[in-house]
PDB file of N, CA and C in Angstrom:
ATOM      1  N   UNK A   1      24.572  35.805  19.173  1.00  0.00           N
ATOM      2  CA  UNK A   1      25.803  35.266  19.724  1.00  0.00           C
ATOM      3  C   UNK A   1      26.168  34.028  18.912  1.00  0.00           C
ATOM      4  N   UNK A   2      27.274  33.994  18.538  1.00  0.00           N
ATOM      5  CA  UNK A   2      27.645  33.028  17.435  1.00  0.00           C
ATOM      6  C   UNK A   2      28.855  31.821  18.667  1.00  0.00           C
ATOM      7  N   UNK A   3      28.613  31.059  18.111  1.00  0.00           N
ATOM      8  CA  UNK A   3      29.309  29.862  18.954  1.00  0.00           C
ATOM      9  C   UNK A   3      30.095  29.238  18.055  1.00  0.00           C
ATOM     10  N   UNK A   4      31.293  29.123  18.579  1.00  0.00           N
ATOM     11  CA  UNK A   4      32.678  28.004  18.635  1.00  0.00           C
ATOM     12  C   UNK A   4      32.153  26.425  18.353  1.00  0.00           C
ATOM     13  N   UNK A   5      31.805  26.028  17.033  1.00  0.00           N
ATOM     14  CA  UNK A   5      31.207  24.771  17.659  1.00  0.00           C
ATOM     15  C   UNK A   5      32.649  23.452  17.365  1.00  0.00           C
ATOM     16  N   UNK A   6      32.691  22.987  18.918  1.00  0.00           N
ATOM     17  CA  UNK A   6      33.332  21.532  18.911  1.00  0.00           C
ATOM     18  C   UNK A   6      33.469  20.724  18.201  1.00  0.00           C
ATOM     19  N   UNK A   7      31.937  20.028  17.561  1.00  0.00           N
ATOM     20  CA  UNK A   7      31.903  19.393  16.560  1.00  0.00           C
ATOM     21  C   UNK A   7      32.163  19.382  15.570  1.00  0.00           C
ATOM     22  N   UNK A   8      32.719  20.273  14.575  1.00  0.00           N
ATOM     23  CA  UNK A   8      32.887  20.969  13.319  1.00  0.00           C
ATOM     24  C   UNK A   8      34.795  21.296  13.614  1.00  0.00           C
ATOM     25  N   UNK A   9      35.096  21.116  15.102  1.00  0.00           N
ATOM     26  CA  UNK A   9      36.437  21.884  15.142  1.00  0.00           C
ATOM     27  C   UNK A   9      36.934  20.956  16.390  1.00  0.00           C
ATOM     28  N   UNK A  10      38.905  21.000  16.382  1.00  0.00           N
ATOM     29  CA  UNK A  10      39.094  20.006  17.620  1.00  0.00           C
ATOM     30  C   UNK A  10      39.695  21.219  18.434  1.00  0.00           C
ATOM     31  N   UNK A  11      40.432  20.741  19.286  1.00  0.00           N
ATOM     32  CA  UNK A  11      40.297  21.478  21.022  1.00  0.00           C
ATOM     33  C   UNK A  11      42.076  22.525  19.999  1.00  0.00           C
ATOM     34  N   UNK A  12      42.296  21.697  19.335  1.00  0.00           N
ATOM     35  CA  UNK A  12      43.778  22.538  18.634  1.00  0.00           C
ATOM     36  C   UNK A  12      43.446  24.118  17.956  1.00  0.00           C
ATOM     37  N   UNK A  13      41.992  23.564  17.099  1.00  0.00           N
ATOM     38  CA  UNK A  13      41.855  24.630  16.595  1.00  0.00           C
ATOM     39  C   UNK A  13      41.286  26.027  17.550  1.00  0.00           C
ATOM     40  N   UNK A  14      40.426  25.922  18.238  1.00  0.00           N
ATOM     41  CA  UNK A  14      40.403  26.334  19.296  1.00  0.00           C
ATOM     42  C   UNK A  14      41.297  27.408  20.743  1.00  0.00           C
ATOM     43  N   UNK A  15      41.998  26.458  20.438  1.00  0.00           N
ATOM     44  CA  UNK A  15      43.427  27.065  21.236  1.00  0.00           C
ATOM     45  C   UNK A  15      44.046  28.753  19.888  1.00  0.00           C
ATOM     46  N   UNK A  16      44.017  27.665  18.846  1.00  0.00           N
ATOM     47  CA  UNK A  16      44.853  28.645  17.797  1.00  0.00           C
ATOM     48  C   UNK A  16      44.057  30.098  17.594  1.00  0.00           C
ATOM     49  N   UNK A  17      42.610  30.067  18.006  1.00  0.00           N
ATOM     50  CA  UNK A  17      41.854  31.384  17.943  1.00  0.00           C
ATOM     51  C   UNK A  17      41.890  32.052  18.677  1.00  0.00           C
ATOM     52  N   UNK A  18      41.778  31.564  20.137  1.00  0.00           N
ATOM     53  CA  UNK A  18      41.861  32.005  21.697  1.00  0.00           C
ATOM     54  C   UNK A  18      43.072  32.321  21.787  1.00  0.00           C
ATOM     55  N   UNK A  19      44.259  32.156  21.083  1.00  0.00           N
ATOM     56  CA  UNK A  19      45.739  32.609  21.440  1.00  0.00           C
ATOM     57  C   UNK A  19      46.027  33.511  20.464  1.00  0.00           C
ATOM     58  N   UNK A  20      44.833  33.738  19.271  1.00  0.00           N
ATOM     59  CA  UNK A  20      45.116  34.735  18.734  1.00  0.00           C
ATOM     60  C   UNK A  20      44.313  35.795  18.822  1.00  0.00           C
ATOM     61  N   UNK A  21      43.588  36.235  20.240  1.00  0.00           N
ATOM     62  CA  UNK A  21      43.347  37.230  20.246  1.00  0.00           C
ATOM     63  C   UNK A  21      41.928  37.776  20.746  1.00  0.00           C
ATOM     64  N   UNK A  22      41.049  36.173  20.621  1.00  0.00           N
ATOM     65  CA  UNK A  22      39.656  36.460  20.208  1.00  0.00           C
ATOM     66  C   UNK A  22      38.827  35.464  21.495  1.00  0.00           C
ATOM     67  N   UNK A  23      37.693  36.126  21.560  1.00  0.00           N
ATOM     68  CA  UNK A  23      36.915  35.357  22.553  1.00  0.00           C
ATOM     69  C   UNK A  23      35.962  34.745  22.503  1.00  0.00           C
ATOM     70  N   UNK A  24      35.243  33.538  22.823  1.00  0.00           N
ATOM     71  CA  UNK A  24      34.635  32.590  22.004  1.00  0.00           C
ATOM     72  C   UNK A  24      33.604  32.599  22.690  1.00  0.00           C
ATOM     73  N   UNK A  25      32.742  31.798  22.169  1.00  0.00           N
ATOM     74  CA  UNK A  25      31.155  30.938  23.250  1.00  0.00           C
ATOM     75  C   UNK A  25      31.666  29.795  22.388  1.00  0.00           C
ATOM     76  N   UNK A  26      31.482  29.135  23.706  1.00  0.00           N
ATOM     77  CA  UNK A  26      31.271  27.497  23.417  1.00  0.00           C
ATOM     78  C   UNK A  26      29.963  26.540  24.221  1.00  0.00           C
ATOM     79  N   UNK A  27      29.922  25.775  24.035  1.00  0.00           N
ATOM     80  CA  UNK A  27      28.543  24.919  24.679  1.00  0.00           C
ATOM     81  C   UNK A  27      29.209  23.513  25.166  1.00  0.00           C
ATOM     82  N   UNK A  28      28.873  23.219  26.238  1.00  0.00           N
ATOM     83  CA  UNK A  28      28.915  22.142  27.146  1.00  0.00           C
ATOM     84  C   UNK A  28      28.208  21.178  26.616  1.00  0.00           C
ATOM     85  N   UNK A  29      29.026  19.712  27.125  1.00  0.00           N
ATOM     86  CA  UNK A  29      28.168  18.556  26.383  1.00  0.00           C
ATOM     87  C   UNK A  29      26.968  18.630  26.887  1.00  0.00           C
ATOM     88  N   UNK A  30      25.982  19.446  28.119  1.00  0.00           N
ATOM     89  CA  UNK A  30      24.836  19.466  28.558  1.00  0.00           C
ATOM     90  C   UNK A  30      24.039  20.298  28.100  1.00  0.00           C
ATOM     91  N   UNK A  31      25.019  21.493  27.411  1.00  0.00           N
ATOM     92  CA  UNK A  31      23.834  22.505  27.148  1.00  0.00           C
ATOM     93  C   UNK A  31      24.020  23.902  27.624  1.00  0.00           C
ATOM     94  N   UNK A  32      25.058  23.917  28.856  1.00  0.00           N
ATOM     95  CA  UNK A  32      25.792  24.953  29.624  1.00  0.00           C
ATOM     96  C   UNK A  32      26.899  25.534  28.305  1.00  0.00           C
ATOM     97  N   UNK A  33      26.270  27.208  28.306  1.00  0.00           N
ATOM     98  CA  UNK A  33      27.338  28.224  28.052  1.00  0.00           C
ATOM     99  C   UNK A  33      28.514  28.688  28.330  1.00  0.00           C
ATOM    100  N   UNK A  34      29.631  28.380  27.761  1.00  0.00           N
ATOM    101  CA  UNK A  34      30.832  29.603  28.460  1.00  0.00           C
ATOM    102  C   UNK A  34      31.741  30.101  26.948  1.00  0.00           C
ATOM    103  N   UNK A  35      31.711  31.933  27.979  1.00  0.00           N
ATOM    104  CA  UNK A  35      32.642  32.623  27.007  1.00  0.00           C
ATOM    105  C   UNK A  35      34.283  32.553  27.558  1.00  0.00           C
ATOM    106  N   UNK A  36      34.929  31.968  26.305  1.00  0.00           N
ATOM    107  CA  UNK A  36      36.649  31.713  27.028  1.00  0.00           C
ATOM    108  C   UNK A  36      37.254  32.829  26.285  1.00  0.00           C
ATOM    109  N   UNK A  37      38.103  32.825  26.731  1.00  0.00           N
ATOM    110  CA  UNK A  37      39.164  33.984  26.392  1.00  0.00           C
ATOM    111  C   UNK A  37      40.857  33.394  27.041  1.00  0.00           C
ATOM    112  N   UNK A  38      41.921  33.788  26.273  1.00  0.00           N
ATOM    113  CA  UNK A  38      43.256  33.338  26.808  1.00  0.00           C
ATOM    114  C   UNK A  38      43.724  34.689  26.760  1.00  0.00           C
ATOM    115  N   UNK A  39      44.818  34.843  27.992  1.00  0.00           N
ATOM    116  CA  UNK A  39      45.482  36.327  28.314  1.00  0.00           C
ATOM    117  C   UNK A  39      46.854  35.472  27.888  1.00  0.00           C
ATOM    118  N   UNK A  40      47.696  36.113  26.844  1.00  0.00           N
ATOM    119  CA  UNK A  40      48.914  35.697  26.517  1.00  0.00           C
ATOM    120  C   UNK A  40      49.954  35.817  27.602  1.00  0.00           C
ATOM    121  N   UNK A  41      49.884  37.152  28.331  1.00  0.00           N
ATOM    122  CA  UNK A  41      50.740  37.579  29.545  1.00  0.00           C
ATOM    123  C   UNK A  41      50.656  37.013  30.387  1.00  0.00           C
ATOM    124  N   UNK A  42      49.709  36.311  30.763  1.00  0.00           N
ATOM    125  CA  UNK A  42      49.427  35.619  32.342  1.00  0.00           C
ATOM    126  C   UNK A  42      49.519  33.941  31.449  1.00  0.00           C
ATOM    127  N   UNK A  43      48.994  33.502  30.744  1.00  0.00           N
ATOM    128  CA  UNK A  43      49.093  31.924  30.354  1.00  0.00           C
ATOM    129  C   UNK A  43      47.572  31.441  31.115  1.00  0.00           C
ATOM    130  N   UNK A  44      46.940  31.931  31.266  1.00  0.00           N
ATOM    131  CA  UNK A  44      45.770  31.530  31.701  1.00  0.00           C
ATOM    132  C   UNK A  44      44.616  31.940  30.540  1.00  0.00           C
ATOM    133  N   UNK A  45      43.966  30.416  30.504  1.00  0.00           N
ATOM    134  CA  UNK A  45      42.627  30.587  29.723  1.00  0.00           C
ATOM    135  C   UNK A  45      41.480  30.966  30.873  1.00  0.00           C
ATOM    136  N   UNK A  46      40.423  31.772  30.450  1.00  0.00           N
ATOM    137  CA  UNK A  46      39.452  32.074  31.782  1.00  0.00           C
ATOM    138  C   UNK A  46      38.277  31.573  30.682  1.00  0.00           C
ATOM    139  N   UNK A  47      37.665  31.072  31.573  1.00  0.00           N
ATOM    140  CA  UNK A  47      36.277  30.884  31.321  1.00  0.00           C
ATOM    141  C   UNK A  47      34.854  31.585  32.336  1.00  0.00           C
ATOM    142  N   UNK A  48      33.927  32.291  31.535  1.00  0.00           N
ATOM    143  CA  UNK A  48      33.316  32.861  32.090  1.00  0.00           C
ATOM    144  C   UNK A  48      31.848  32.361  32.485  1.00  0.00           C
ATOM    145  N   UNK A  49      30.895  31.990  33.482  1.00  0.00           N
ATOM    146  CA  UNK A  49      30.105  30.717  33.476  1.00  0.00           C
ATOM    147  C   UNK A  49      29.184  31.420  33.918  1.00  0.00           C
ATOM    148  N   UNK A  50      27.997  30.858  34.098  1.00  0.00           N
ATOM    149  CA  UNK A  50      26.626  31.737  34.051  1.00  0.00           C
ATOM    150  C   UNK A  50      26.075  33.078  33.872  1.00  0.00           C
ATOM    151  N   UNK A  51      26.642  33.460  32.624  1.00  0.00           N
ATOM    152  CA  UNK A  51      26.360  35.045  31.747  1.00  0.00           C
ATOM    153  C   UNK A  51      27.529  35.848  32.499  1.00  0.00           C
ATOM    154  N   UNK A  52      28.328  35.216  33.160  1.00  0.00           N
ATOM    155  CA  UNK A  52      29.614  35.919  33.796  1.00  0.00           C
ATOM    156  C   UNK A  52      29.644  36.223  35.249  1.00  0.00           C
ATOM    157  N   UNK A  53      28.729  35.266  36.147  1.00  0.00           N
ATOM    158  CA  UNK A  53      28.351  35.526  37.404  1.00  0.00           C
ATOM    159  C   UNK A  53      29.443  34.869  38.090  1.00  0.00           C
ATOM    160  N   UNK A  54      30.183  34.041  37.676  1.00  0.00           N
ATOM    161  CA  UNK A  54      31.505  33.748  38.284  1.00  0.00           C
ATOM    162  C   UNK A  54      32.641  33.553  36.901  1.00  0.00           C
ATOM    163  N   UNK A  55      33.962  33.485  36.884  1.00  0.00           N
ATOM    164  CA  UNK A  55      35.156  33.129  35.869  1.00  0.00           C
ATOM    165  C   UNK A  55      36.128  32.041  36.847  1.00  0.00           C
ATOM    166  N   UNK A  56      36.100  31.106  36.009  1.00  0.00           N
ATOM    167  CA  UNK A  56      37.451  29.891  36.489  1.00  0.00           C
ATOM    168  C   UNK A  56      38.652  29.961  35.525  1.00  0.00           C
ATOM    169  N   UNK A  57      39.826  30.073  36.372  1.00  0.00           N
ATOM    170  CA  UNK A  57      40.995  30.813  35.253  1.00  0.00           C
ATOM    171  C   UNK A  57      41.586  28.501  34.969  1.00  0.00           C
ATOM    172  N   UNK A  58      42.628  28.902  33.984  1.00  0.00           N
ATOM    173  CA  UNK A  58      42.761  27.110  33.480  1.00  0.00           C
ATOM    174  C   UNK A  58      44.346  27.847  33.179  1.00  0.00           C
ATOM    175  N   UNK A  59      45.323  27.163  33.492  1.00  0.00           N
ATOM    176  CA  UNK A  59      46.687  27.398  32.763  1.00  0.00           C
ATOM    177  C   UNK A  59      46.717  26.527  32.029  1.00  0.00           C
ATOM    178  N   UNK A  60      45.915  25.647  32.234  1.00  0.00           N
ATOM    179  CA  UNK A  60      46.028  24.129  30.760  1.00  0.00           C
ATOM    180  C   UNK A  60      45.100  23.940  29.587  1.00  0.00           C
ATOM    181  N   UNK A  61      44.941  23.957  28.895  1.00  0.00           N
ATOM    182  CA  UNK A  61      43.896  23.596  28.034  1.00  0.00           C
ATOM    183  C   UNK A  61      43.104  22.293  27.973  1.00  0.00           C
ATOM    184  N   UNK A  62      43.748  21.291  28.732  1.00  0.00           N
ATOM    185  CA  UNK A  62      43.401  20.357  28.760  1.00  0.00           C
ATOM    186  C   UNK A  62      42.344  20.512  30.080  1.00  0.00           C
ATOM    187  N   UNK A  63      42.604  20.803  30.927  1.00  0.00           N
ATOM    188  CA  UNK A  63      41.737  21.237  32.306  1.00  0.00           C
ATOM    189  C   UNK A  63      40.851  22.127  31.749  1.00  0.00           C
ATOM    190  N   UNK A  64      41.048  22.743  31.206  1.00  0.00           N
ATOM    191  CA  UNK A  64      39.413  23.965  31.080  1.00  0.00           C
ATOM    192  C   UNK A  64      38.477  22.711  29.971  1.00  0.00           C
ATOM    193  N   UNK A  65      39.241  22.042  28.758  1.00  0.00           N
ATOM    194  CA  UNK A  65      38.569  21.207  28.309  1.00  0.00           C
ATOM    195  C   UNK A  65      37.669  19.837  29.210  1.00  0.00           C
ATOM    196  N   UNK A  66      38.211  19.758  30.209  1.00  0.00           N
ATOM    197  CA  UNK A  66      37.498  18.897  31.073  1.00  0.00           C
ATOM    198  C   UNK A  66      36.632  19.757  31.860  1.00  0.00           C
ATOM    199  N   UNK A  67      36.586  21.072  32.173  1.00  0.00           N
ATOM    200  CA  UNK A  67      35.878  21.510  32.737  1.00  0.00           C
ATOM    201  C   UNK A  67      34.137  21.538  32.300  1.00  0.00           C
ATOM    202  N   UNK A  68      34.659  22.365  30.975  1.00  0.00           N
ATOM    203  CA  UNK A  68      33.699  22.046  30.291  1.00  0.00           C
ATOM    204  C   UNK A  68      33.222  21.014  29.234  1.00  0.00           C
ATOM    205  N   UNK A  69      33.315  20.162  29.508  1.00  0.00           N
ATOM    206  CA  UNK A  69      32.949  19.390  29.044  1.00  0.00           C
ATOM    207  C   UNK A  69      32.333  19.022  27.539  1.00  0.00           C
ATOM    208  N   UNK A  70      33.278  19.331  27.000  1.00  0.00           N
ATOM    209  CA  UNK A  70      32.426  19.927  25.614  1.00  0.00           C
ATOM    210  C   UNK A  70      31.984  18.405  24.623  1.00  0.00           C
ATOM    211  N   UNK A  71      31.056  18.891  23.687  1.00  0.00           N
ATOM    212  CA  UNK A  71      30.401  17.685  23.350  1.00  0.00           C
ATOM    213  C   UNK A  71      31.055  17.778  22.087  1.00  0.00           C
ATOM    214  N   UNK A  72      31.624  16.792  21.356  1.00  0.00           N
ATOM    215  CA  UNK A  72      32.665  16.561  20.010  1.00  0.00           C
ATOM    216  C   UNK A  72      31.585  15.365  18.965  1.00  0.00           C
ATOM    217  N   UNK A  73      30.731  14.730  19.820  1.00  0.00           N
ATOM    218  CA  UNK A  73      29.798  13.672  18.817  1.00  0.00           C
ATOM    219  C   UNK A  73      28.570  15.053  18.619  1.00  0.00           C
ATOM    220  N   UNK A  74      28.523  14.072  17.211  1.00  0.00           N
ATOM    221  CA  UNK A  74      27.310  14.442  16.513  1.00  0.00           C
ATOM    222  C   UNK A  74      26.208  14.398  17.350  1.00  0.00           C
ATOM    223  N   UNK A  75      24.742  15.263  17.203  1.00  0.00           N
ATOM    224  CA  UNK A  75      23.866  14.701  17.912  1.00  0.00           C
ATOM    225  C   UNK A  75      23.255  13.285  17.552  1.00  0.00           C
ATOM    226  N   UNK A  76      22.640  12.351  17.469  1.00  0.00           N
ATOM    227  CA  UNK A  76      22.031  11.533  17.564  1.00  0.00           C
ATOM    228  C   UNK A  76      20.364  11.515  17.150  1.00  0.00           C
TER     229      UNK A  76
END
């Protein structure tokens, strides 16, 4: 499973993959997994959270970005 990484990329570029088509893994600033995906027809980004045992839909990008919390610093 290949991951979306934050650090290497900002929340723009991101958007521009997920709106074109494709579905990602990304990693939480903790360590937590989620696969996102955007439905062009509906305007909702979904995120899918513990191997897919529940999905939280986001019409914003900015809200699913706070959701998950994604980590943008280097590690340390």
């Amino acid at each position: 499973m290949n991951f979306f990484s934050m650090k290497d990329h900002d929340i723009y570029e991101l958007v521009r993959e997920l709106e074109g088509g494709k579905s990602l893994w990304v990693k939480g600033k903790y360590g937590a997994e989620y696969k996102v995906n955007y439905v062009e027809e509906e305007g909702i980004y979904y995120v899918e959270c513990e191997g897919g045992r529940y999905t939280e839909e986001f019409d914003d990008i900015y809200e699913m970005q706070e959701y998950i919390n994604f980590n943008f610093e280097e590690d340390e």
